[in-house]
C-alpha atoms as a PDB file:
ATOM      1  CA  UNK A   1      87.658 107.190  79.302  1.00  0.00           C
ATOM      2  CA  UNK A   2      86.975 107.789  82.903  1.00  0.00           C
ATOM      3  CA  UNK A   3      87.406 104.475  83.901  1.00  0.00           C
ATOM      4  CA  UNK A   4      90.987 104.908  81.996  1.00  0.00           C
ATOM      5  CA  UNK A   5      91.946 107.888  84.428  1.00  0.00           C
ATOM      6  CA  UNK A   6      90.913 106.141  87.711  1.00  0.00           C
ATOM      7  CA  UNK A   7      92.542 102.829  86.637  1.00  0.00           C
ATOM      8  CA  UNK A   8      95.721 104.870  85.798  1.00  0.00           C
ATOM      9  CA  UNK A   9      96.061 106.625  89.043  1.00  0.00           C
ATOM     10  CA  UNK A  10      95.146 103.381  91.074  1.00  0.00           C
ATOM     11  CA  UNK A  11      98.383 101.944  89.414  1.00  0.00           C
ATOM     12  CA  UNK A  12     100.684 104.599  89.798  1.00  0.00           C
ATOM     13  CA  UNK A  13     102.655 104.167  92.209  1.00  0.00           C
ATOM     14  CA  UNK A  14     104.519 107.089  93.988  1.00  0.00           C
ATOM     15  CA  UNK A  15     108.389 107.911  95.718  1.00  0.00           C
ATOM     16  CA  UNK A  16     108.062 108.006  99.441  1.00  0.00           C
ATOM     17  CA  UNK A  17     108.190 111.419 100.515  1.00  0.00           C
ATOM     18  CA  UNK A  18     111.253 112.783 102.762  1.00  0.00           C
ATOM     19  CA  UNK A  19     108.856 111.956 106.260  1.00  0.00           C
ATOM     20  CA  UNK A  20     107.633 108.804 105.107  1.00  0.00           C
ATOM     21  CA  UNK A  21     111.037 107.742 104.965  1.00  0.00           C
ATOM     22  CA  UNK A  22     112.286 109.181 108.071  1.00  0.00           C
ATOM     23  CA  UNK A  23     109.423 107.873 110.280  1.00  0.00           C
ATOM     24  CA  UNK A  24     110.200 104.448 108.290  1.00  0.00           C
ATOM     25  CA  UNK A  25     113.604 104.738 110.129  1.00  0.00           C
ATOM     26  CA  UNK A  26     113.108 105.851 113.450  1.00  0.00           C
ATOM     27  CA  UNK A  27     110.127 103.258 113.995  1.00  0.00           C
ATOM     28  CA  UNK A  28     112.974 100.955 113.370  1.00  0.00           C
ATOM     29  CA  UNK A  29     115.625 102.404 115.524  1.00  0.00           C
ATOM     30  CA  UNK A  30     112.671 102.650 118.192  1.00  0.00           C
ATOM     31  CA  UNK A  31     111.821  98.840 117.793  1.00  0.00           C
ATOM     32  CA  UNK A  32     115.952  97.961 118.167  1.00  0.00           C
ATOM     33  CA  UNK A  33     116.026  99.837 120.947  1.00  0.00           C
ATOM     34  CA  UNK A  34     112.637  98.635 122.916  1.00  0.00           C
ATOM     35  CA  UNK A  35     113.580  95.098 122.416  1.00  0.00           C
ATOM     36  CA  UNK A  36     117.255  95.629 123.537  1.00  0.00           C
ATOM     37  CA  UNK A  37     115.796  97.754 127.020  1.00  0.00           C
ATOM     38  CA  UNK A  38     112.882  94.658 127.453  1.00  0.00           C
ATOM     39  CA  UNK A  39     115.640  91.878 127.104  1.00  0.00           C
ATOM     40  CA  UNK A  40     118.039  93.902 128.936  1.00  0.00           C
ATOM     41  CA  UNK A  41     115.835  94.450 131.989  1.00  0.00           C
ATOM     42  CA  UNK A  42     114.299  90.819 131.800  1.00  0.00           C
ATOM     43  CA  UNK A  43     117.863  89.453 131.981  1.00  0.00           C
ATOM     44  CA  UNK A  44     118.214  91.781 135.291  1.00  0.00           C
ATOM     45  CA  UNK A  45     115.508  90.693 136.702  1.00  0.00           C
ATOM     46  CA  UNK A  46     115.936  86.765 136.135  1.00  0.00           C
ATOM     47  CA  UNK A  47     119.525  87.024 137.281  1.00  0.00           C
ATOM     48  CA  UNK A  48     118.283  89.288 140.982  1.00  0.00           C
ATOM     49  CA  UNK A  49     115.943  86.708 141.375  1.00  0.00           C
ATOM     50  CA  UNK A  50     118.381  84.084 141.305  1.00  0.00           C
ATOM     51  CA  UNK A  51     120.595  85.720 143.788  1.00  0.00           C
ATOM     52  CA  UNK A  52     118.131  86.365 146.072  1.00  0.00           C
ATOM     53  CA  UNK A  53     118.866  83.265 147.822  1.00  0.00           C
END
């Protein structure tokens, strides 16, 4: 019987709460935007050391 009730509430699985959710989005919206500003200031720096010349 106790095995039952641990099994059970190893299986259950539960909603996200209202901050899982949120931090779920803004770590996303972070990652966009880090890779964007990286690429972005990569692509600066290749192209002023081009025309350094």
């Amino acid at each position: 019987k106790t095995m039952n009730v641990l099994l059970s509430g190893i299986q259950e699985e539960r909603k996200p709460s209202y901050w899982t959710r949120k931090i779920k989005t803004i770590n996303k919206v972070y990652f966009v935007f880090y890779v964007t500003a990286a690429s972005l200031f990569l692509c600066f720096m290749f192209y002023s050391w081009l025309s350094t010349d």
